[in-house]
PDB file of N, CA and C in Angstrom:
ATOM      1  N   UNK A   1      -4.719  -3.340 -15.727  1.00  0.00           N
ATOM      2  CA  UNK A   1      -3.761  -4.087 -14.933  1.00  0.00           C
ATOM      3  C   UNK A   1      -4.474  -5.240 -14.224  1.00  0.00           C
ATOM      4  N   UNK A   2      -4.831  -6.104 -14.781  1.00  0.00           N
ATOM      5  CA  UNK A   2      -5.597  -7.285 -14.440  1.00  0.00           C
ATOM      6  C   UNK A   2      -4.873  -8.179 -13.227  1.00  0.00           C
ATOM      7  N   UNK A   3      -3.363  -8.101 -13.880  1.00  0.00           N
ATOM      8  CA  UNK A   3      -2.453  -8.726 -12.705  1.00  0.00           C
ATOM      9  C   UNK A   3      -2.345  -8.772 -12.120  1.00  0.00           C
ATOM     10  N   UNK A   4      -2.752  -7.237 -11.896  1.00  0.00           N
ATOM     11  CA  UNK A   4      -2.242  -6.197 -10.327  1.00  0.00           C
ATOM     12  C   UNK A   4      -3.873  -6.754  -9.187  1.00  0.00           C
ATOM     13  N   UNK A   5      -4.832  -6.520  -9.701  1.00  0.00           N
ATOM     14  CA  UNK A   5      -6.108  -6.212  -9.395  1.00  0.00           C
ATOM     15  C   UNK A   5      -6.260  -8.013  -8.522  1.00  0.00           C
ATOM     16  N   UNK A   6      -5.680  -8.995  -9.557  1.00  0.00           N
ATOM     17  CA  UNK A   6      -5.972 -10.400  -9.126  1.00  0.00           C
ATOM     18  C   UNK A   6      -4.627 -10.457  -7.767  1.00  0.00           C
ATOM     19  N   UNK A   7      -3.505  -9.906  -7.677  1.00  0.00           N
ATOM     20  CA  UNK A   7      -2.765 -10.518  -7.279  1.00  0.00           C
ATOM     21  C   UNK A   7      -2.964 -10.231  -5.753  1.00  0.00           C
ATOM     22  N   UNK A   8      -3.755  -9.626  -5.275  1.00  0.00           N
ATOM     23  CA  UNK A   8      -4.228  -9.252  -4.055  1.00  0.00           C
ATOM     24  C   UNK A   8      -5.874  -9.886  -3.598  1.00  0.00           C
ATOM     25  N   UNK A   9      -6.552 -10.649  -4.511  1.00  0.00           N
ATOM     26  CA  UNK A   9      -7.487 -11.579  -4.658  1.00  0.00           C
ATOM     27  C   UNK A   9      -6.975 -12.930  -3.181  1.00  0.00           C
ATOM     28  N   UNK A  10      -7.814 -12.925  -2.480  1.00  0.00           N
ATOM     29  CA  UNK A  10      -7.653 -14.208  -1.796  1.00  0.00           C
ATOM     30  C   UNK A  10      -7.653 -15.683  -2.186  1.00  0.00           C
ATOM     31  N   UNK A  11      -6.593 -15.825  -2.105  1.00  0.00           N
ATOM     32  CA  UNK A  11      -6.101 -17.566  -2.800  1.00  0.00           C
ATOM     33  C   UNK A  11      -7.213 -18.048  -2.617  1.00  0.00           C
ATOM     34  N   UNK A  12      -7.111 -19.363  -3.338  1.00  0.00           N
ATOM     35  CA  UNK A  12      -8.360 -20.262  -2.743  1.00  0.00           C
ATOM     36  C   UNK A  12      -7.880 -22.132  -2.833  1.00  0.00           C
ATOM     37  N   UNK A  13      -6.434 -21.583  -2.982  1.00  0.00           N
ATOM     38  CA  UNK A  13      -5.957 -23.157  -2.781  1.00  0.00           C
ATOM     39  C   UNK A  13      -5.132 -23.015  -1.529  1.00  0.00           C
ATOM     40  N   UNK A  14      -4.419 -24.087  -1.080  1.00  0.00           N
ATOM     41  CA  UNK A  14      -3.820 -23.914   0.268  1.00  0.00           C
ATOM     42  C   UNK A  14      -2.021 -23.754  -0.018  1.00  0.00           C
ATOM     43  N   UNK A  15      -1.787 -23.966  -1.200  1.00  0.00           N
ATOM     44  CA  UNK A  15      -0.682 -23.982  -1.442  1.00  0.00           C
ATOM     45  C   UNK A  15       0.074 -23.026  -1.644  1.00  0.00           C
ATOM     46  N   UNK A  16       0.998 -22.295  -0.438  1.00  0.00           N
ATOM     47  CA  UNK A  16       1.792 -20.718  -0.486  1.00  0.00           C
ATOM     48  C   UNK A  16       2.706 -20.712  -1.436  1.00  0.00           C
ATOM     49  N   UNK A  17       3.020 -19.548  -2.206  1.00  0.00           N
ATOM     50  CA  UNK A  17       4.435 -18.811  -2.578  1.00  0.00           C
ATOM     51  C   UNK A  17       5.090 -18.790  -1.968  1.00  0.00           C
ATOM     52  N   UNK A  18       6.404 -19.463  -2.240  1.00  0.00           N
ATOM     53  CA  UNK A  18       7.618 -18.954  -1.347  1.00  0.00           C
ATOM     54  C   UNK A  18       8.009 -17.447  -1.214  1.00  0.00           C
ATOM     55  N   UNK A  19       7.975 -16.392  -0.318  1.00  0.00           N
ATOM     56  CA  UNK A  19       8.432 -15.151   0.155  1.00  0.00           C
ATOM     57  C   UNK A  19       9.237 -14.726  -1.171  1.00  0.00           C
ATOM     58  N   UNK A  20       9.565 -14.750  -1.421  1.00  0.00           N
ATOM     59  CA  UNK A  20      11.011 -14.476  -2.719  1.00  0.00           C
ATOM     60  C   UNK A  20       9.892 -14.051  -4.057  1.00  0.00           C
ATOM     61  N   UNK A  21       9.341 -15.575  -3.927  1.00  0.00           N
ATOM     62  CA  UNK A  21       8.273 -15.237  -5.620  1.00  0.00           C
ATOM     63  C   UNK A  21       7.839 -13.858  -5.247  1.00  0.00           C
ATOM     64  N   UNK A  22       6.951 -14.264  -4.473  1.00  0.00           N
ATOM     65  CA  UNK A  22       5.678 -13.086  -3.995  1.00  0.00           C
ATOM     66  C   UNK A  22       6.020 -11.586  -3.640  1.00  0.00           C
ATOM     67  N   UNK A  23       7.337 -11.115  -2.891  1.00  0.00           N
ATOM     68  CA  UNK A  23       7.879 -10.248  -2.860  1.00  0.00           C
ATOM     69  C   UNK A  23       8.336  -9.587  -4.251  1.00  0.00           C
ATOM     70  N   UNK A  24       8.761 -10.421  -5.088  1.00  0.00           N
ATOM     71  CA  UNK A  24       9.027  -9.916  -6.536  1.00  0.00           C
ATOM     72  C   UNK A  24       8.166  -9.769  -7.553  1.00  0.00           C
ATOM     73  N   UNK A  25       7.130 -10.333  -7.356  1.00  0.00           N
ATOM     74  CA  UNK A  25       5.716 -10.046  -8.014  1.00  0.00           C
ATOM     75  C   UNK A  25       5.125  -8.763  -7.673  1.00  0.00           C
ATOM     76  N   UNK A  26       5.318  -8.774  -6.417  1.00  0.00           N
ATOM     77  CA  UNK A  26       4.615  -7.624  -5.642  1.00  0.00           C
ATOM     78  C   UNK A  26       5.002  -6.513  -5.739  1.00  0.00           C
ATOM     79  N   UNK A  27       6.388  -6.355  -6.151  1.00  0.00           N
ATOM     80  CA  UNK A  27       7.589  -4.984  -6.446  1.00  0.00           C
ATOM     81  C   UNK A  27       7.112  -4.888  -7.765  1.00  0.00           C
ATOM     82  N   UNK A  28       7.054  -5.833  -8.898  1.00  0.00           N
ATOM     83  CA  UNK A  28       7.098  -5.350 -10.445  1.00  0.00           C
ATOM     84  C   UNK A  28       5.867  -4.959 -10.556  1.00  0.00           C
ATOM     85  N   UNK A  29       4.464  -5.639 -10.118  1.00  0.00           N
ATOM     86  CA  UNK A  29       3.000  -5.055 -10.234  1.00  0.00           C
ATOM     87  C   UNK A  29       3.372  -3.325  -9.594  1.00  0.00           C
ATOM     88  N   UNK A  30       3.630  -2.958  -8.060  1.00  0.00           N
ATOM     89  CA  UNK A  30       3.518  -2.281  -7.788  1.00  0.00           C
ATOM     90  C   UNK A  30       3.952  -1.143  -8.529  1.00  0.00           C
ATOM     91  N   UNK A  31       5.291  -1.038  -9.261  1.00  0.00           N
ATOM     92  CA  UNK A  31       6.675  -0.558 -10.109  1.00  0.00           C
ATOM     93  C   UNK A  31       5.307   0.115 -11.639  1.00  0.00           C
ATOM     94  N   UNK A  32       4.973  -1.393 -11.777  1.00  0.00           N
ATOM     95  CA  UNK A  32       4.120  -1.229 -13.402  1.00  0.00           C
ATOM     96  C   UNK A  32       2.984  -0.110 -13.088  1.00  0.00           C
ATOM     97  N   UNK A  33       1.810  -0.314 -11.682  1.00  0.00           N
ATOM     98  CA  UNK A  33       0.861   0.155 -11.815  1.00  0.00           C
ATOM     99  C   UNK A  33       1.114   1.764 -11.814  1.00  0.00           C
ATOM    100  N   UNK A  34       2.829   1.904 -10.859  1.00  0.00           N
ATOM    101  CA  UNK A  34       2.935   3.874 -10.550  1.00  0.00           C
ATOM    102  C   UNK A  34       3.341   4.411 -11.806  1.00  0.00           C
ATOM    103  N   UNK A  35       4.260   3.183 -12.833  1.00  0.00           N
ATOM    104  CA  UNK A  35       4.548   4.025 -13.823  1.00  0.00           C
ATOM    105  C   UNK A  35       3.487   4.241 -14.922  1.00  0.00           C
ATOM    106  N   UNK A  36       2.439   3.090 -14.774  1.00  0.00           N
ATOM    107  CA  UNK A  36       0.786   3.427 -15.701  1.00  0.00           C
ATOM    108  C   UNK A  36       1.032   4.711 -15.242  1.00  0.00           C
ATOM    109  N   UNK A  37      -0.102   5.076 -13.976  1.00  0.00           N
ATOM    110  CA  UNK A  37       0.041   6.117 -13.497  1.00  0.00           C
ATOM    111  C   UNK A  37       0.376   7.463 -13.545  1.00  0.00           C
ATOM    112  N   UNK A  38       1.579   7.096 -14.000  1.00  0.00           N
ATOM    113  CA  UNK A  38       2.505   7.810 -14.233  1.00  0.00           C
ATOM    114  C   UNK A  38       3.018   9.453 -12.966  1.00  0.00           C
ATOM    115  N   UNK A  39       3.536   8.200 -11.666  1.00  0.00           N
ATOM    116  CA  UNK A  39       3.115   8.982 -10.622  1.00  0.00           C
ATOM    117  C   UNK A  39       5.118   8.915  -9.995  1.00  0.00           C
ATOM    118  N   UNK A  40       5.161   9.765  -9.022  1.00  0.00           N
ATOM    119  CA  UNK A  40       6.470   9.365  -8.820  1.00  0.00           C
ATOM    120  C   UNK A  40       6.440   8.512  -7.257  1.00  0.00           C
ATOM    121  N   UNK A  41       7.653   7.941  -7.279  1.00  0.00           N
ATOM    122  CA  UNK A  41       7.635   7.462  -5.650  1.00  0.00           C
ATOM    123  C   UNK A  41       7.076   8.258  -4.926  1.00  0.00           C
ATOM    124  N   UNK A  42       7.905   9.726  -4.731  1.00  0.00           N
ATOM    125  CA  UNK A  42       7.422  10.451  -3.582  1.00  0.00           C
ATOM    126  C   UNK A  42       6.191  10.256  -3.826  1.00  0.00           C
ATOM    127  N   UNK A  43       4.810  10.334  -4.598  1.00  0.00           N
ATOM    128  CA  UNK A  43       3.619  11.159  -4.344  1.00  0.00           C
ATOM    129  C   UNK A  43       2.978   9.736  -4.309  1.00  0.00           C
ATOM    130  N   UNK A  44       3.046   8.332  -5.549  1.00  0.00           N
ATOM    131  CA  UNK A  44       2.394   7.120  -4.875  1.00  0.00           C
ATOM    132  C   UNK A  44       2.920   6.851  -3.135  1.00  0.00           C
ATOM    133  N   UNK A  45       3.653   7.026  -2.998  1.00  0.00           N
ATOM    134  CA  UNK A  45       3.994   6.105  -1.206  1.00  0.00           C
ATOM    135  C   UNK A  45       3.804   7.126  -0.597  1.00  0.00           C
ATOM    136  N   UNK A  46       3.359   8.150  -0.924  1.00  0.00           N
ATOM    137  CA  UNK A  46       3.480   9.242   0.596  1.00  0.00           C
ATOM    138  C   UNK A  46       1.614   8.993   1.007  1.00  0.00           C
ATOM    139  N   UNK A  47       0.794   8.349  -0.377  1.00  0.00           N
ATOM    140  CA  UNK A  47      -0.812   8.035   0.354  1.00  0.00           C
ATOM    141  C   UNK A  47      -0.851   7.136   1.410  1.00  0.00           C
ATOM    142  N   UNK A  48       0.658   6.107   1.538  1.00  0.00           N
ATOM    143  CA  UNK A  48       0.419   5.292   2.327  1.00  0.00           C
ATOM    144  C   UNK A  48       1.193   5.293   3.135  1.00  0.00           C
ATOM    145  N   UNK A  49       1.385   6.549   3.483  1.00  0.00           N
ATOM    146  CA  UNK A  49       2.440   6.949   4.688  1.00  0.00           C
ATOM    147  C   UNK A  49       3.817   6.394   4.781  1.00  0.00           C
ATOM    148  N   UNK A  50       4.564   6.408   3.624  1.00  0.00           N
ATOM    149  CA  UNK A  50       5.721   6.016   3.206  1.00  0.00           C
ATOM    150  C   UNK A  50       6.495   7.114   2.539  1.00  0.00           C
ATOM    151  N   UNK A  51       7.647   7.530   3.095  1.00  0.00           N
ATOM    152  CA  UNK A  51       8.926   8.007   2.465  1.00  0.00           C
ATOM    153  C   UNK A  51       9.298   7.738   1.143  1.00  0.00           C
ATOM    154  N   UNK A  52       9.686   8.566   0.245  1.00  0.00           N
ATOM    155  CA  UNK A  52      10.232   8.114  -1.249  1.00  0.00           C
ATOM    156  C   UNK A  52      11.045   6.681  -1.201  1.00  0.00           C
ATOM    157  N   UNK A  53      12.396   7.355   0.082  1.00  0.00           N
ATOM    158  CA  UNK A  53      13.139   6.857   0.284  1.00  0.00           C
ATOM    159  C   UNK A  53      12.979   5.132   0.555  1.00  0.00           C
ATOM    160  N   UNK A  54      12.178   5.071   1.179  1.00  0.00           N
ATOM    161  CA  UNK A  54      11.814   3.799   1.907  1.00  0.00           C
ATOM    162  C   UNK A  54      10.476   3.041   0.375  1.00  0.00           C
ATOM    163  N   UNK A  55       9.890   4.343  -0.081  1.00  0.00           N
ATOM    164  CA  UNK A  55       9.169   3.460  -1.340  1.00  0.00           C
ATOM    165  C   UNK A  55      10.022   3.097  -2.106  1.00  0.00           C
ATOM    166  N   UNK A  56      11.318   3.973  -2.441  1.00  0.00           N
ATOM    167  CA  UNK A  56      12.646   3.127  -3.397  1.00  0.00           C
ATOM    168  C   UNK A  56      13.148   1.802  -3.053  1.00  0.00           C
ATOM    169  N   UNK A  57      13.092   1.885  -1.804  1.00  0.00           N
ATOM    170  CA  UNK A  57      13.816   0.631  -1.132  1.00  0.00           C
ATOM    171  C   UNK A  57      13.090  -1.029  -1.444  1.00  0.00           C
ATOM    172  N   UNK A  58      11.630  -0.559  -1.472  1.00  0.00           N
ATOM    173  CA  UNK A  58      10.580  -2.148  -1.113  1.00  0.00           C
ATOM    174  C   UNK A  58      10.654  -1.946  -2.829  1.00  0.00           C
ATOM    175  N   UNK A  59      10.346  -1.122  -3.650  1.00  0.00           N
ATOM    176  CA  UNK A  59      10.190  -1.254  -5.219  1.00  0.00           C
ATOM    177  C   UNK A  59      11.491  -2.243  -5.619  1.00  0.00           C
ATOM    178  N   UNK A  60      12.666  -2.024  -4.558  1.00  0.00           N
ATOM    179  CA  UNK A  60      14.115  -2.870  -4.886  1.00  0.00           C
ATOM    180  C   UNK A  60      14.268  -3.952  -4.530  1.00  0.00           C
ATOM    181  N   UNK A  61      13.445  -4.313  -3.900  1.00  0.00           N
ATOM    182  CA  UNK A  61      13.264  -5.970  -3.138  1.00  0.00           C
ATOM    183  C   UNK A  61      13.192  -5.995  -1.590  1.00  0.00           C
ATOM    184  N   UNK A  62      13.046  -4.875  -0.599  1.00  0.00           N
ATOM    185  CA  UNK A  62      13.092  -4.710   0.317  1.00  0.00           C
ATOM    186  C   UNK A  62      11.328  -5.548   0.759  1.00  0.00           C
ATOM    187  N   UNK A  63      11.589  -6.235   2.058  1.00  0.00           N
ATOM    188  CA  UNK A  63      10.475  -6.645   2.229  1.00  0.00           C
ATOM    189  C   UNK A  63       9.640  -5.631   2.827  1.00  0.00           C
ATOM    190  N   UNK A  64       8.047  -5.454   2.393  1.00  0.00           N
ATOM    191  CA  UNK A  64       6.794  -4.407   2.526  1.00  0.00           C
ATOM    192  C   UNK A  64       6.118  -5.007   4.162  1.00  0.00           C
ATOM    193  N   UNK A  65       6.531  -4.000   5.091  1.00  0.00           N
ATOM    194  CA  UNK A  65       5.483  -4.581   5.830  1.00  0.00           C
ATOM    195  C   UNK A  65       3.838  -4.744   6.183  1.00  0.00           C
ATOM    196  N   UNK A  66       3.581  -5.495   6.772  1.00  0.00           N
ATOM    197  CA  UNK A  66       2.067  -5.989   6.764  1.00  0.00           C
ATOM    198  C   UNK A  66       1.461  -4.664   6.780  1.00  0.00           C
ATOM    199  N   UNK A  67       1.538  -4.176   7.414  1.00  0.00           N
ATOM    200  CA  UNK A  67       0.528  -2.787   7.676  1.00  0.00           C
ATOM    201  C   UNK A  67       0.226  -2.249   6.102  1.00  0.00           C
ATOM    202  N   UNK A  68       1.696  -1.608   5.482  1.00  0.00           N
ATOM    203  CA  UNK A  68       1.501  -1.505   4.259  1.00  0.00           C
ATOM    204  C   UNK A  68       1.210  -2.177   3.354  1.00  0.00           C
ATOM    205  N   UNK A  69       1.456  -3.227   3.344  1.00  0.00           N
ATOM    206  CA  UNK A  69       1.324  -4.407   2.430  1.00  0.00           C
ATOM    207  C   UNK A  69      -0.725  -4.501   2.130  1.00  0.00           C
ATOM    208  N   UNK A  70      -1.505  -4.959   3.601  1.00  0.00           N
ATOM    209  CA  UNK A  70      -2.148  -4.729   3.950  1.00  0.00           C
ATOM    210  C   UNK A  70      -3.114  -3.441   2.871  1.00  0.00           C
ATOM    211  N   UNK A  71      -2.725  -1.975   3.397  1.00  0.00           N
ATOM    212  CA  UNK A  71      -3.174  -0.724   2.748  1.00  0.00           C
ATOM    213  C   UNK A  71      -3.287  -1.022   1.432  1.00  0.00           C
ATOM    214  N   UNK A  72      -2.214  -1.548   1.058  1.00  0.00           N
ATOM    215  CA  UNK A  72      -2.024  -1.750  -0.959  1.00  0.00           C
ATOM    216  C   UNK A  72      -2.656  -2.684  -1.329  1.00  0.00           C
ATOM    217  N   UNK A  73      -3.179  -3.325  -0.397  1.00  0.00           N
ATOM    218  CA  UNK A  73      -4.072  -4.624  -1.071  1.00  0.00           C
ATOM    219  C   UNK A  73      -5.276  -3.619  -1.355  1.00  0.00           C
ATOM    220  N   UNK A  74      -5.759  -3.122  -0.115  1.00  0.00           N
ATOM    221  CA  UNK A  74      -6.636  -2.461  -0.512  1.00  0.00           C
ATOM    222  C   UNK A  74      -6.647  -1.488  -1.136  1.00  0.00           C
ATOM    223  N   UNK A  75      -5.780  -0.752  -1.431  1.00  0.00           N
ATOM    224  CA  UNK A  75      -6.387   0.057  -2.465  1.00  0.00           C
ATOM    225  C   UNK A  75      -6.191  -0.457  -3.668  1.00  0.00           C
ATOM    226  N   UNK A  76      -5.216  -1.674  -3.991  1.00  0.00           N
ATOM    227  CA  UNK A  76      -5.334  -2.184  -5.280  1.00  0.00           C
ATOM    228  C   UNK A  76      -6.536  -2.493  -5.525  1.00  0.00           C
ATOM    229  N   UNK A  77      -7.149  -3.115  -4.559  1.00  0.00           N
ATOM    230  CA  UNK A  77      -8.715  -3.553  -4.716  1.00  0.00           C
ATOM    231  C   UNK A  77      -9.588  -2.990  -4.882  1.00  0.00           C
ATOM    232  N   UNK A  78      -9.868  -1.538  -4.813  1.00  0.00           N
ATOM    233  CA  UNK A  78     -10.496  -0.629  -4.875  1.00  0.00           C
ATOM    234  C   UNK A  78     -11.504  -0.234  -3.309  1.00  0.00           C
ATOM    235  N   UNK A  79     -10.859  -0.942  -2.352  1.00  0.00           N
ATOM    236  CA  UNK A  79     -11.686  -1.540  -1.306  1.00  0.00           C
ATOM    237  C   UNK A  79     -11.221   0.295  -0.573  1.00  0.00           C
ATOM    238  N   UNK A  80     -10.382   0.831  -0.655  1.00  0.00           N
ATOM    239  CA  UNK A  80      -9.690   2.077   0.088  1.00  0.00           C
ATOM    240  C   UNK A  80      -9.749   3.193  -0.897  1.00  0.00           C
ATOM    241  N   UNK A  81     -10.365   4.288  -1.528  1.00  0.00           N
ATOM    242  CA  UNK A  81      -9.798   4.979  -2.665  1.00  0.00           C
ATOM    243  C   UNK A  81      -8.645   6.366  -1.957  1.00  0.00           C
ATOM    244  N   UNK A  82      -8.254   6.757  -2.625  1.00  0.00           N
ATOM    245  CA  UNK A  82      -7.150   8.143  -2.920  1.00  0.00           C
ATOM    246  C   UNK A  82      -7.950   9.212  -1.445  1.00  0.00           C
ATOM    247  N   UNK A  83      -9.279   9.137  -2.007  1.00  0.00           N
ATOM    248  CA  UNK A  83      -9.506  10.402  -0.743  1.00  0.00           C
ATOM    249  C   UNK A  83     -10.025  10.104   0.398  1.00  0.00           C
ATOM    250  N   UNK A  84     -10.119   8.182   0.911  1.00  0.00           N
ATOM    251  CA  UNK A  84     -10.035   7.946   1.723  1.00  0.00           C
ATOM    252  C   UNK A  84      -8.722   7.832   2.298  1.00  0.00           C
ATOM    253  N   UNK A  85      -7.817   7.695   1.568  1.00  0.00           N
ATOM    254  CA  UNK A  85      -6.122   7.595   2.619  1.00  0.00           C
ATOM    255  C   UNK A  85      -5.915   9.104   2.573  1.00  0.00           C
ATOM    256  N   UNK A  86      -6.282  10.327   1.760  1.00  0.00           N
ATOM    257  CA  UNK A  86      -6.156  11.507   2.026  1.00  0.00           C
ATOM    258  C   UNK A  86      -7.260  12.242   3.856  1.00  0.00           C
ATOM    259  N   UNK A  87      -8.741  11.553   3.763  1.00  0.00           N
ATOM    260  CA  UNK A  87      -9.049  11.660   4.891  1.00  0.00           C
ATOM    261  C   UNK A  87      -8.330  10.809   6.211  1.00  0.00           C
ATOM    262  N   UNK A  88      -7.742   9.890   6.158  1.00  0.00           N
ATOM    263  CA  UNK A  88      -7.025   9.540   7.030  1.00  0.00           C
ATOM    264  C   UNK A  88      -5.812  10.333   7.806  1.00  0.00           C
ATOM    265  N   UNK A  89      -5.208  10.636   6.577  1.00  0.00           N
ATOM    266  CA  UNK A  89      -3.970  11.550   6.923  1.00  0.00           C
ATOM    267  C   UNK A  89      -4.322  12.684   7.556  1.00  0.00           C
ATOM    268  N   UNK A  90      -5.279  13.450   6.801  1.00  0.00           N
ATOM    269  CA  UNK A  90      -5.570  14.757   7.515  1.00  0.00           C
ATOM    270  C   UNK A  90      -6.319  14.190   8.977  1.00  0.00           C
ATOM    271  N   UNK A  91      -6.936  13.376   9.326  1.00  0.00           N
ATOM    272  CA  UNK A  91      -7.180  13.215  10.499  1.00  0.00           C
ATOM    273  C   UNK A  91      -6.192  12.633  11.527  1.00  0.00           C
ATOM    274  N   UNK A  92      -5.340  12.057  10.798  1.00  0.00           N
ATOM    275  CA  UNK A  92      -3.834  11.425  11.698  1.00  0.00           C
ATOM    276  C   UNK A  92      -2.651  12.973  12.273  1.00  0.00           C
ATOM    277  N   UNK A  93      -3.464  14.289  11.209  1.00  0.00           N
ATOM    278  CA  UNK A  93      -2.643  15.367  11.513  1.00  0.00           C
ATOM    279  C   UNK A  93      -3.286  16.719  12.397  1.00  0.00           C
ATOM    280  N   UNK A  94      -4.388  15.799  12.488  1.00  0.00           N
ATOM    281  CA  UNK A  94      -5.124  17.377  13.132  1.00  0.00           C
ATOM    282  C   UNK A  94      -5.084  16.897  15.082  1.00  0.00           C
ATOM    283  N   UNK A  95      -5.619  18.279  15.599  1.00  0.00           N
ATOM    284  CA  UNK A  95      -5.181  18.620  16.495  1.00  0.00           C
ATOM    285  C   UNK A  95      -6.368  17.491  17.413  1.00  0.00           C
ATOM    286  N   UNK A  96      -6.983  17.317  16.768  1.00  0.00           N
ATOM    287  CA  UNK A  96      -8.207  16.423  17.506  1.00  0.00           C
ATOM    288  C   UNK A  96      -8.083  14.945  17.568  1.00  0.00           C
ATOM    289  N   UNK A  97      -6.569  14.878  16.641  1.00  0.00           N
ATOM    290  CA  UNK A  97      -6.860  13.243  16.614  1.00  0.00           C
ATOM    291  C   UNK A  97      -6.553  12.292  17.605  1.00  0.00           C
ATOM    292  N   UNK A  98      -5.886  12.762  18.757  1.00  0.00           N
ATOM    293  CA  UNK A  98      -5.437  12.002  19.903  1.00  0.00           C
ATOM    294  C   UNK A  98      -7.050  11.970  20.910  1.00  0.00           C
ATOM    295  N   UNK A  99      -8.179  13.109  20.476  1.00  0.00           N
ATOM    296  CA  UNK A  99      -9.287  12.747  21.371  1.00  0.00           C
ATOM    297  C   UNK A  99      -9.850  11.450  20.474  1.00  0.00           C
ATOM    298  N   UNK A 100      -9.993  11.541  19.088  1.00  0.00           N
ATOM    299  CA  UNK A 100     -10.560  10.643  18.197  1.00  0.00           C
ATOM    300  C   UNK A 100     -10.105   9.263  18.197  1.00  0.00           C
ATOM    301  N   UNK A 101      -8.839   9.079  18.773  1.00  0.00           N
ATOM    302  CA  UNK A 101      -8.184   7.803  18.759  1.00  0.00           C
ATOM    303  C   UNK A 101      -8.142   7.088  19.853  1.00  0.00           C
ATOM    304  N   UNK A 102      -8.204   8.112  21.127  1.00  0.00           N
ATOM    305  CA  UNK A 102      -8.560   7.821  22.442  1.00  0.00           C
ATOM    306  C   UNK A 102      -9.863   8.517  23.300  1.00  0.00           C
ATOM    307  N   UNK A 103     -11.274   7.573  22.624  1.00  0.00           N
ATOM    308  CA  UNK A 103     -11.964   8.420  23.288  1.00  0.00           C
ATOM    309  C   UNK A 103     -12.500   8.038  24.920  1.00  0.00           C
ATOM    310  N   UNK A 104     -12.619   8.633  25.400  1.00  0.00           N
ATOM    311  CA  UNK A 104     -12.856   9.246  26.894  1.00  0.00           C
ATOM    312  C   UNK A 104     -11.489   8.645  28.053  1.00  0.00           C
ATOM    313  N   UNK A 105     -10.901   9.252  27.053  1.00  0.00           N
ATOM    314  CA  UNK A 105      -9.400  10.393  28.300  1.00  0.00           C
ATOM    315  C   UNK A 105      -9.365  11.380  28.454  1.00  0.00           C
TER     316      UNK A 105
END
């Protein structure tokens, strides 16, 4: 998926996509790489802390926000892998993570 891999590559001209292109590029790469994959909504969007429901929605043209948008760059990039957003989660769920996120309270 060469497409996928470049399309999260930092431009290097100054000239933007209009929102519309780029949002629809960004749905069919994303769409192509889960069905390579061969993964379902629920289990691709739940690494990135996303609902089926809400991964159905942005795969439909719903706009992705930055945060996520963001995450998927990186892991398209290889910059984040699978059992780093799996160590995240389990640390976003354990009982320690409010000392880990706020330390010395």
């Amino acid at each position: 998926m060469e497409l996928l891999d470049n399309h999260w590559q930092p431009q290097t001209h100054l000239q933007a996509r209009p929102a519309e292109i780029s949002s629809a590029v960004d749905r069919v790469l994303i769409i192509a790489y889960r069905k390579k994959k061969k993964e379902s909504q629920r289990r691709f969007w739940a690494r990135f802390g996303v609902t089926q429901s809400r991964g159905s929605r942005f795969e439909s043209g719903a706009e992705i926000p930055a945060p996520v948008s963001i995450l998927l760059g990186l892991y398209f990039t290889k910059t984040v892998s699978d059992a780093d957003l799996g160590r995240a989660e389990r640390l976003m769920v354990s009982p320690d993570a409010a000392a880990l996120l706020n330390p010395g309270q």
